[in-house]
PDB file of N, CA and C in Angstrom:
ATOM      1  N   UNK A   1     185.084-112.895 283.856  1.00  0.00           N
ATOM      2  CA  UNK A   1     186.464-112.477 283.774  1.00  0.00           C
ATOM      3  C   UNK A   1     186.631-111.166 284.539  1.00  0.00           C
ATOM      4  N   UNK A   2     187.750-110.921 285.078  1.00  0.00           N
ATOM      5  CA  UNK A   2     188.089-109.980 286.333  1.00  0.00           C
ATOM      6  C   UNK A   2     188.649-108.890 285.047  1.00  0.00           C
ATOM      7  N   UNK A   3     188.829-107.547 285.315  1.00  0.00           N
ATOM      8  CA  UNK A   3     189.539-106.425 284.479  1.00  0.00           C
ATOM      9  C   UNK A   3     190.088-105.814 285.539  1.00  0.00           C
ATOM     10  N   UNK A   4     191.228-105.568 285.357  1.00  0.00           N
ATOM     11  CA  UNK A   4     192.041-104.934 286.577  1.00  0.00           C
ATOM     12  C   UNK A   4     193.119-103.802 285.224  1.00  0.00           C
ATOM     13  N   UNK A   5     192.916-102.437 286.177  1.00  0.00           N
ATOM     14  CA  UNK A   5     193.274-101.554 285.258  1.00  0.00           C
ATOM     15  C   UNK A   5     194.953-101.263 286.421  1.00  0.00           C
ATOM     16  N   UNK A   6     195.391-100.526 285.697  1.00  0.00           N
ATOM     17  CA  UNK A   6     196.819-100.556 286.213  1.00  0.00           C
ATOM     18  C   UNK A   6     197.331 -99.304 285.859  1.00  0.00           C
ATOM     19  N   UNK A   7     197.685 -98.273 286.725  1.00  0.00           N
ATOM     20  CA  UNK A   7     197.861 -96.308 286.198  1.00  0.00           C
ATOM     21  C   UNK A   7     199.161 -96.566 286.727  1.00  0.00           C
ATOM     22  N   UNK A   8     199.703 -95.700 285.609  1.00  0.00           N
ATOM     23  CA  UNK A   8     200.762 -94.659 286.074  1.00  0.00           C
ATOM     24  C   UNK A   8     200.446 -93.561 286.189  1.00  0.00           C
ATOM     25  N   UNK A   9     200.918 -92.408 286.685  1.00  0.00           N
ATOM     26  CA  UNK A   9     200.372 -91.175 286.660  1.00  0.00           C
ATOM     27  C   UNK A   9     202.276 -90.768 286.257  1.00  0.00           C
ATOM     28  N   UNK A  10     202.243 -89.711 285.169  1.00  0.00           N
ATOM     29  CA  UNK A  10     203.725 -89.680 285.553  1.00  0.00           C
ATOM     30  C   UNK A  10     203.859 -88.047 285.249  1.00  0.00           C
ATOM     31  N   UNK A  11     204.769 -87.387 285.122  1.00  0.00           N
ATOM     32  CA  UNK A  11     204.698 -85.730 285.130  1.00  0.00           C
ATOM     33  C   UNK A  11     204.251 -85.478 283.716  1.00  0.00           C
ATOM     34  N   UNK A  12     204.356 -85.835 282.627  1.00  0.00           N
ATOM     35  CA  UNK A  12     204.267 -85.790 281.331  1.00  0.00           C
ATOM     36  C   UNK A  12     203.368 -86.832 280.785  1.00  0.00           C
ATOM     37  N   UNK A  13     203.236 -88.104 280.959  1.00  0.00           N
ATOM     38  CA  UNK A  13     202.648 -88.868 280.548  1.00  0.00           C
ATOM     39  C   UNK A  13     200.818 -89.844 281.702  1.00  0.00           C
ATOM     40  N   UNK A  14     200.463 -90.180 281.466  1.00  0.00           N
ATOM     41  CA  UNK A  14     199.054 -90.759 282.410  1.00  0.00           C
ATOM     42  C   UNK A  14     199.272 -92.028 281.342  1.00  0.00           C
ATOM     43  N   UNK A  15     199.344 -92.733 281.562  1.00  0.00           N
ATOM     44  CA  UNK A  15     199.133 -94.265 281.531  1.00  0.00           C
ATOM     45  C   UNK A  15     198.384 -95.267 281.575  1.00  0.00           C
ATOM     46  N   UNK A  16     197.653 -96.133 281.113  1.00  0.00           N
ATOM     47  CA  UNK A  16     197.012 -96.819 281.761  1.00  0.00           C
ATOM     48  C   UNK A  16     197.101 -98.273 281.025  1.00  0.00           C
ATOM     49  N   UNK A  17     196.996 -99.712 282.173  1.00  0.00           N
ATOM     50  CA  UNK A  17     196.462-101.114 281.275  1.00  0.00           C
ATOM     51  C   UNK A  17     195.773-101.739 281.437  1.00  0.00           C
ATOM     52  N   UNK A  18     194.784-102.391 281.240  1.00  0.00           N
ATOM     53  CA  UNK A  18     193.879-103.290 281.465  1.00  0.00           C
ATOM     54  C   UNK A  18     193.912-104.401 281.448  1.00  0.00           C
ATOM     55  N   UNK A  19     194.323-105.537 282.151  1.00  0.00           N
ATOM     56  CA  UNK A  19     195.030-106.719 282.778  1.00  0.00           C
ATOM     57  C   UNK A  19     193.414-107.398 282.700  1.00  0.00           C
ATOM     58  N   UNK A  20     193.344-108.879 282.239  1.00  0.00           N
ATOM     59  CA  UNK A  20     192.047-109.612 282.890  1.00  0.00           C
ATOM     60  C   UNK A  20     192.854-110.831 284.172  1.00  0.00           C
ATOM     61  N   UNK A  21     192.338-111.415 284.340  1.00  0.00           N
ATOM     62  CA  UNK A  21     192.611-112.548 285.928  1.00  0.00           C
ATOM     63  C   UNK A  21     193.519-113.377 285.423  1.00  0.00           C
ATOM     64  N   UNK A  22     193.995-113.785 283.903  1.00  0.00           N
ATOM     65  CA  UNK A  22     195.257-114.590 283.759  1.00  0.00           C
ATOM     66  C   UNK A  22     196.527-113.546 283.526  1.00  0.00           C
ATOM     67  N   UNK A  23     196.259-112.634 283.680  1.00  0.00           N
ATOM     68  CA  UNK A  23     197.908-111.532 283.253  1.00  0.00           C
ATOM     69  C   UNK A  23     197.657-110.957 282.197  1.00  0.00           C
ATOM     70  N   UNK A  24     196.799-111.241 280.696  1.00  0.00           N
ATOM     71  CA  UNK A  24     197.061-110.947 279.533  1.00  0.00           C
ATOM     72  C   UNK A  24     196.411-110.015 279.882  1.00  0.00           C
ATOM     73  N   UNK A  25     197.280-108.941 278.764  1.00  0.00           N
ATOM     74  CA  UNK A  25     196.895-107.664 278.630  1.00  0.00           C
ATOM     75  C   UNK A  25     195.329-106.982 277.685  1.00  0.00           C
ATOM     76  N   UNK A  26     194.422-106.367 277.731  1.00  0.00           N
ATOM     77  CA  UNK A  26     193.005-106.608 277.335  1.00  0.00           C
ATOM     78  C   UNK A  26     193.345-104.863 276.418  1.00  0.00           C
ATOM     79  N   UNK A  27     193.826-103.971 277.122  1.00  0.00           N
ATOM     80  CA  UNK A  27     193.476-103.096 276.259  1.00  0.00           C
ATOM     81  C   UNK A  27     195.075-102.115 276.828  1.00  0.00           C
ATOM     82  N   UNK A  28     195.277-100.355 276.185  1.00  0.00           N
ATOM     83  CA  UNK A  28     196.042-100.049 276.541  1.00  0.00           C
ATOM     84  C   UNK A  28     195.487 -98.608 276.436  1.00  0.00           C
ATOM     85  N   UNK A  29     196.239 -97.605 276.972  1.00  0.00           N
ATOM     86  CA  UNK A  29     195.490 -96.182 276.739  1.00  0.00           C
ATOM     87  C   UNK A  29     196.251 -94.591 277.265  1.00  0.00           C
ATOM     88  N   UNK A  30     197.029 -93.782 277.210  1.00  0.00           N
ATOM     89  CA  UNK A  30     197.309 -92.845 277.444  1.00  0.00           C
ATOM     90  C   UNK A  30     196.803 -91.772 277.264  1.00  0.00           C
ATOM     91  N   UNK A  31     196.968 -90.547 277.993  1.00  0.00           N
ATOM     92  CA  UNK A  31     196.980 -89.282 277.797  1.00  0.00           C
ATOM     93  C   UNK A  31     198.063 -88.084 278.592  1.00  0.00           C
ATOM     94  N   UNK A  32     197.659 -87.502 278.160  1.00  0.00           N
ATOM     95  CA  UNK A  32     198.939 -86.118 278.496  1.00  0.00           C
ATOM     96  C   UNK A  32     198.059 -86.246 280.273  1.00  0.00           C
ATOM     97  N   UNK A  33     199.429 -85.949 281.383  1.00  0.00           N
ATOM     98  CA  UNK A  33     199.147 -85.490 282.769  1.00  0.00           C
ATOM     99  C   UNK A  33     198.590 -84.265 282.691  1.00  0.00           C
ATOM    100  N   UNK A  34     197.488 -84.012 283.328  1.00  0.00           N
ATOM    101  CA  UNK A  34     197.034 -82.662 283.344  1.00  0.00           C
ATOM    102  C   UNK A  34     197.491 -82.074 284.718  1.00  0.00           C
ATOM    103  N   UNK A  35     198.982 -81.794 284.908  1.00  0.00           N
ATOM    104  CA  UNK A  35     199.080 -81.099 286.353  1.00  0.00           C
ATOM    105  C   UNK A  35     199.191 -79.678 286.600  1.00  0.00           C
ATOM    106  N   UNK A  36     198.829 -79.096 285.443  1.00  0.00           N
ATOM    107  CA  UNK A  36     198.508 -77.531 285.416  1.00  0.00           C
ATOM    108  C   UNK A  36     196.449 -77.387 285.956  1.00  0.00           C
ATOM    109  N   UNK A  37     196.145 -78.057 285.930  1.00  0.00           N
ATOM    110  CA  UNK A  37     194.662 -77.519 286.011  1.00  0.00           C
ATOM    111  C   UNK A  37     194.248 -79.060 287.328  1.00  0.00           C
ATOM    112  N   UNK A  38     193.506 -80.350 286.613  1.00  0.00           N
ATOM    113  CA  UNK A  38     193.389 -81.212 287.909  1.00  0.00           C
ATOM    114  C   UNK A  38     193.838 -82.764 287.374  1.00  0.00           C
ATOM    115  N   UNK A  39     194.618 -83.259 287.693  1.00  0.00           N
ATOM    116  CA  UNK A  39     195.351 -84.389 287.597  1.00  0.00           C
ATOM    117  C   UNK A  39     194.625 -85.485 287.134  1.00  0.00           C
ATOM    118  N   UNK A  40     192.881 -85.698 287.630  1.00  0.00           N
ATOM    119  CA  UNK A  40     192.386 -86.309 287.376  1.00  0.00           C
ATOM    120  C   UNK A  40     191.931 -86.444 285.481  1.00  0.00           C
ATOM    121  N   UNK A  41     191.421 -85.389 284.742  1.00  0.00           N
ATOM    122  CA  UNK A  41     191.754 -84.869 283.926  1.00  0.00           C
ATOM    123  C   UNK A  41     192.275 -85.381 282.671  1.00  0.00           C
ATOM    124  N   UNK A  42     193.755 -85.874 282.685  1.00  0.00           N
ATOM    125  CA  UNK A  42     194.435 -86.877 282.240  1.00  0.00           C
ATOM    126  C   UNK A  42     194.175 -88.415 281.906  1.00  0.00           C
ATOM    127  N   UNK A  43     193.952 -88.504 283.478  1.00  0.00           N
ATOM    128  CA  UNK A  43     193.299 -90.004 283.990  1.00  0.00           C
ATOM    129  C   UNK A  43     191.947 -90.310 283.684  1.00  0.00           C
ATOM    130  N   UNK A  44     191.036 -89.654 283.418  1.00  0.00           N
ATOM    131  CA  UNK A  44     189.552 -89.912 283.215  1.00  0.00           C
ATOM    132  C   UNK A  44     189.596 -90.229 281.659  1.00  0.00           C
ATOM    133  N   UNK A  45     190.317 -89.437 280.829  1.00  0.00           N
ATOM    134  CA  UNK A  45     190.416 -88.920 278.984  1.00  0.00           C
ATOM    135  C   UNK A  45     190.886 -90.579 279.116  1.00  0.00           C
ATOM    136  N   UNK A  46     192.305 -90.936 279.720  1.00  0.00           N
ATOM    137  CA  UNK A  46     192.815 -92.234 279.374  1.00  0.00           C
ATOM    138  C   UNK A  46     191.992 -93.680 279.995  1.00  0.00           C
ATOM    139  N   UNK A  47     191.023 -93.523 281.050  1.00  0.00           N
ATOM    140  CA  UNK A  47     189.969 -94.817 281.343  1.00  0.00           C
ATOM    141  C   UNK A  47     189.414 -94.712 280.275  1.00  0.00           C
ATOM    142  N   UNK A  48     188.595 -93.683 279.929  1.00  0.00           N
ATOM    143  CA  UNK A  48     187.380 -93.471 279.209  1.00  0.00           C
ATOM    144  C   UNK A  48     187.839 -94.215 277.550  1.00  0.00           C
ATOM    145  N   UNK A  49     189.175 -94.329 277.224  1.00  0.00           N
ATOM    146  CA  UNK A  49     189.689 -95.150 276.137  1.00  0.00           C
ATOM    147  C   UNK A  49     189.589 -96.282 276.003  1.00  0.00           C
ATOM    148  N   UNK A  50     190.404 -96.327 277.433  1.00  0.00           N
ATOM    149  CA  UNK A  50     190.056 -98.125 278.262  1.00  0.00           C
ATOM    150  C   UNK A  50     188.793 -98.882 278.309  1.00  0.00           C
ATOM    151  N   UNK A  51     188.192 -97.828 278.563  1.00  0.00           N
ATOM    152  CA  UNK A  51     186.840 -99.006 278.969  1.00  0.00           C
ATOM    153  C   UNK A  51     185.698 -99.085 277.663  1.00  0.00           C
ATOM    154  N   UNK A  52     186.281 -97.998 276.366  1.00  0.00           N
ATOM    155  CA  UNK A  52     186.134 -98.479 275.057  1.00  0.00           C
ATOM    156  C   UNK A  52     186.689 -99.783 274.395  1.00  0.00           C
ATOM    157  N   UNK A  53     187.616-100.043 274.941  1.00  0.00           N
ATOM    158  CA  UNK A  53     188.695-100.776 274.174  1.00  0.00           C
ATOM    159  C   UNK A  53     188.439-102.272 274.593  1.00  0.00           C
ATOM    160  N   UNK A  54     188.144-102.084 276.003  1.00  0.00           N
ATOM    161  CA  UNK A  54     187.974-103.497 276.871  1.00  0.00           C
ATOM    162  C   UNK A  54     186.424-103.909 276.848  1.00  0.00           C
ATOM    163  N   UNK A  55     185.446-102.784 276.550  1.00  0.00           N
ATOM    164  CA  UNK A  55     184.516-103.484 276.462  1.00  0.00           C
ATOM    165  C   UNK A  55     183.625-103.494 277.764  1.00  0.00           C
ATOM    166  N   UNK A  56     184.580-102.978 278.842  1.00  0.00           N
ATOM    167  CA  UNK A  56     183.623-103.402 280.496  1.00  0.00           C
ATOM    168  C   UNK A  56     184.200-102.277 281.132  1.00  0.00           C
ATOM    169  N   UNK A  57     183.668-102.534 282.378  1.00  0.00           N
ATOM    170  CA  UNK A  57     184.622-101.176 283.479  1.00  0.00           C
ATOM    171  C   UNK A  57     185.508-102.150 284.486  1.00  0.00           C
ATOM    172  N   UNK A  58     186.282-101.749 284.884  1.00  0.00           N
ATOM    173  CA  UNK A  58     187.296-102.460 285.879  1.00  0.00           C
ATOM    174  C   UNK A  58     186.722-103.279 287.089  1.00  0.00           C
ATOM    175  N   UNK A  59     187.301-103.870 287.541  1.00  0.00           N
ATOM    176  CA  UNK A  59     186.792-104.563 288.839  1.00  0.00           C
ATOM    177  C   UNK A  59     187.689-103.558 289.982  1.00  0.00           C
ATOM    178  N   UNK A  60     188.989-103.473 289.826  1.00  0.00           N
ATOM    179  CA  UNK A  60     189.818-102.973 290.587  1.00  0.00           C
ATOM    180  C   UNK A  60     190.441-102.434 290.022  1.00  0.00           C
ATOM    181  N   UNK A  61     191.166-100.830 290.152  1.00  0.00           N
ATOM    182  CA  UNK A  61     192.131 -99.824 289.751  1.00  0.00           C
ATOM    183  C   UNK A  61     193.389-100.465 291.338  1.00  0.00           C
ATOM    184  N   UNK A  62     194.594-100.172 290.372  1.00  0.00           N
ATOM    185  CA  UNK A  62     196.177-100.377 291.267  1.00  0.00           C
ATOM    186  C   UNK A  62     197.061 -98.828 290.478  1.00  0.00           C
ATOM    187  N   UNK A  63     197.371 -98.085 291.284  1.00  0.00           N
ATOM    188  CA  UNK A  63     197.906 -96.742 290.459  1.00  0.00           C
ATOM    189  C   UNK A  63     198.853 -96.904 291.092  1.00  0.00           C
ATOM    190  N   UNK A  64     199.889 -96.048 290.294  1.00  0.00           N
ATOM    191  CA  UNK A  64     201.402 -95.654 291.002  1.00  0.00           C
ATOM    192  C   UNK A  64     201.849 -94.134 290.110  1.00  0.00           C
ATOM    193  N   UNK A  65     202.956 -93.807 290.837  1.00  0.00           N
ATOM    194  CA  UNK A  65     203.358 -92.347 290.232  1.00  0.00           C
ATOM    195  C   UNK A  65     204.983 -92.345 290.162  1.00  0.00           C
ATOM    196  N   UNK A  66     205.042 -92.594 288.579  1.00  0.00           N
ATOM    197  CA  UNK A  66     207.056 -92.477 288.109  1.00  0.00           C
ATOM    198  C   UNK A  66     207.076 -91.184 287.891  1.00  0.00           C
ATOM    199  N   UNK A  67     206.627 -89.854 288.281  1.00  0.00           N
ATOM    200  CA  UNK A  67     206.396 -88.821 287.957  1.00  0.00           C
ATOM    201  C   UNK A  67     208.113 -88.350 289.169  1.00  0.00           C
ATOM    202  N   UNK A  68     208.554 -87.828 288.514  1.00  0.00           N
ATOM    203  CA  UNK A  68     209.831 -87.083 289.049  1.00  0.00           C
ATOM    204  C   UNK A  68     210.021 -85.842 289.898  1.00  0.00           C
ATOM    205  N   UNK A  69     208.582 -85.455 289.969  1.00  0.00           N
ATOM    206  CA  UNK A  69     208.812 -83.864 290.526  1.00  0.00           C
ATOM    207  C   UNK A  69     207.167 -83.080 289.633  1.00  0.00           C
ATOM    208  N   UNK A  70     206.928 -82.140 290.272  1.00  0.00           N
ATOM    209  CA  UNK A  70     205.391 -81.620 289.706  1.00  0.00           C
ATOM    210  C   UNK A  70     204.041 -81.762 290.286  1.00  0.00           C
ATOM    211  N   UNK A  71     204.452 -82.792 290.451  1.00  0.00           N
ATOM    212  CA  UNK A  71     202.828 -83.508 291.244  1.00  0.00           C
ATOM    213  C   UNK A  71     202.908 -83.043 292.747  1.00  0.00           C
ATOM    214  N   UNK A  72     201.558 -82.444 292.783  1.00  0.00           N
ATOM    215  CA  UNK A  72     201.208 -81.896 294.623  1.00  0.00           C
ATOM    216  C   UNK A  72     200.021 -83.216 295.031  1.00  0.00           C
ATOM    217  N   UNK A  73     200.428 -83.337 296.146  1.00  0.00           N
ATOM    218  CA  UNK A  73     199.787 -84.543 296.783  1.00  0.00           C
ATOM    219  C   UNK A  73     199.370 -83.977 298.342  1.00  0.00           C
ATOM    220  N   UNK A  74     198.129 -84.529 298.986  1.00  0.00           N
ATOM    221  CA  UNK A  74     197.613 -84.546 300.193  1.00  0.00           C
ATOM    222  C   UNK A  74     197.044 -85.522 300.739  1.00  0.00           C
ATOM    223  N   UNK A  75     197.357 -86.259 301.707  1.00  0.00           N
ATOM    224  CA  UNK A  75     197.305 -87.288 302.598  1.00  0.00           C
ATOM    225  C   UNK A  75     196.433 -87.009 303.866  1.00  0.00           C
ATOM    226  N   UNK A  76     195.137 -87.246 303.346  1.00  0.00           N
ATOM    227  CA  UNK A  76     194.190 -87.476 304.524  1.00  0.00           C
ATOM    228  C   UNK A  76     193.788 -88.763 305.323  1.00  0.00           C
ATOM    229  N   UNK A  77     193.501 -88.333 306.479  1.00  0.00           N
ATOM    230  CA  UNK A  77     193.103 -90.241 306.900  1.00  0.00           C
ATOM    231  C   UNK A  77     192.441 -89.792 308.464  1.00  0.00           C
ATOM    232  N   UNK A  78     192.012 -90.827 309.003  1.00  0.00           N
ATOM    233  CA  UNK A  78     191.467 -90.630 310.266  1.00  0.00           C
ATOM    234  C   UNK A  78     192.097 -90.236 311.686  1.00  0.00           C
ATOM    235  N   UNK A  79     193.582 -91.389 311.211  1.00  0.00           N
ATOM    236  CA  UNK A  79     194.684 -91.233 312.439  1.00  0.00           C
ATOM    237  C   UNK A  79     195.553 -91.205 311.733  1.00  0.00           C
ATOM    238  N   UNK A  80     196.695 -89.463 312.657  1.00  0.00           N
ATOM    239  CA  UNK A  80     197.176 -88.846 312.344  1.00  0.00           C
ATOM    240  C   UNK A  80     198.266 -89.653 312.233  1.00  0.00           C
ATOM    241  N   UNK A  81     198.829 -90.266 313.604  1.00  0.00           N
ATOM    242  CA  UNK A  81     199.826 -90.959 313.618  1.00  0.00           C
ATOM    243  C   UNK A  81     200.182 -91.642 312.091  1.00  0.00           C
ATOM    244  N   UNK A  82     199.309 -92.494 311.449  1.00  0.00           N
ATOM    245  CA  UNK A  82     199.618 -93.548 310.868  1.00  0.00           C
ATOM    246  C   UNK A  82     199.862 -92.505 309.497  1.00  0.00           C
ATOM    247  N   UNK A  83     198.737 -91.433 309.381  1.00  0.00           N
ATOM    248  CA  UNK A  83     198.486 -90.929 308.190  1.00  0.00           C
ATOM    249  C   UNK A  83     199.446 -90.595 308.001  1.00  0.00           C
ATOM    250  N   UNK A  84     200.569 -89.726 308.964  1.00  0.00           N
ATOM    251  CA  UNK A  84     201.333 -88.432 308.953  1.00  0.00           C
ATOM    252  C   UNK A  84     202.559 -89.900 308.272  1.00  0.00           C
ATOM    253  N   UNK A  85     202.408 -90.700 308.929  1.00  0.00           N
ATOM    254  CA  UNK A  85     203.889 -91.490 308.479  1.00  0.00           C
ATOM    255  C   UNK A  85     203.736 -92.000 307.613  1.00  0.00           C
ATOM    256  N   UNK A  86     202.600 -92.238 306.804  1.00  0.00           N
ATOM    257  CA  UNK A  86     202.821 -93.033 305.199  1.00  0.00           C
ATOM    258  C   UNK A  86     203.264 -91.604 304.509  1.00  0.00           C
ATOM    259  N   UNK A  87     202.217 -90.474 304.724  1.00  0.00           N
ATOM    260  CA  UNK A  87     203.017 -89.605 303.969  1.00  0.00           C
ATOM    261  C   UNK A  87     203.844 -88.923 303.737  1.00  0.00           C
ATOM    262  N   UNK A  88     204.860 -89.287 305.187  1.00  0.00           N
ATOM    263  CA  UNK A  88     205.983 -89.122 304.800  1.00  0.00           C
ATOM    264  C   UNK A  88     206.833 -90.476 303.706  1.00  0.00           C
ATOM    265  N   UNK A  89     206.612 -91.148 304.035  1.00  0.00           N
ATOM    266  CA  UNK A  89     207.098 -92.216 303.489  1.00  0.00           C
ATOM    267  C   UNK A  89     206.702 -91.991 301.491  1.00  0.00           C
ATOM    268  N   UNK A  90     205.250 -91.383 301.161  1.00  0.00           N
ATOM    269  CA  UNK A  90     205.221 -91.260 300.372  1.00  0.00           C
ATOM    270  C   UNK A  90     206.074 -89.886 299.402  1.00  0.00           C
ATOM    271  N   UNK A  91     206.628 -89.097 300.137  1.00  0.00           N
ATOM    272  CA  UNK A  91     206.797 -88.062 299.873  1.00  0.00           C
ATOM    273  C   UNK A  91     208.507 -88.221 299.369  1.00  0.00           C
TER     274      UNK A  91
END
């Protein structure tokens, strides 16, 4: 069976679900965003629930950010061209 975890990152809240290969949901898990100190932080406290709960570690992480404002982000990549325009696009 596949585990596919699924983040939000949001200004207040970190999110997370654990999906297996038919849709059903396997486990669930939050913690407070840590965007005063390192973002990750948040996100590690709320896997580390997850992968109590589910029993396994993920096959694949899919993240997204409903976060409104707060969050600092940096967009590295090889070529500039392409890099510079997703992050604008992400921004």
């Amino acid at each position: 069976m596949a585990l596919y975890l699924l983040a939000d990152v949001g200004s207040t809240w970190t999110k997370l679900t654990a999906v297996d290969d038919t849709g059903s949901v396997v486990a669930r898990a939050s913690a407070p965003t840590t965007v005063s100190t390192d973002i990750m932080q948040g996100f590690n406290a709320a896997l580390m629930e997850i992968r109590i709960q589910a029993g396994s570690n993920e096959d694949k992480i899919y993240a997204c950010s409903s976060a409104a404002g707060g969050l600092a982000m940096i967009a590295c990549g090889l070529v500039p061209d392409l890099t510079g325009q997703a992050a604008r696009l992400a921004a």
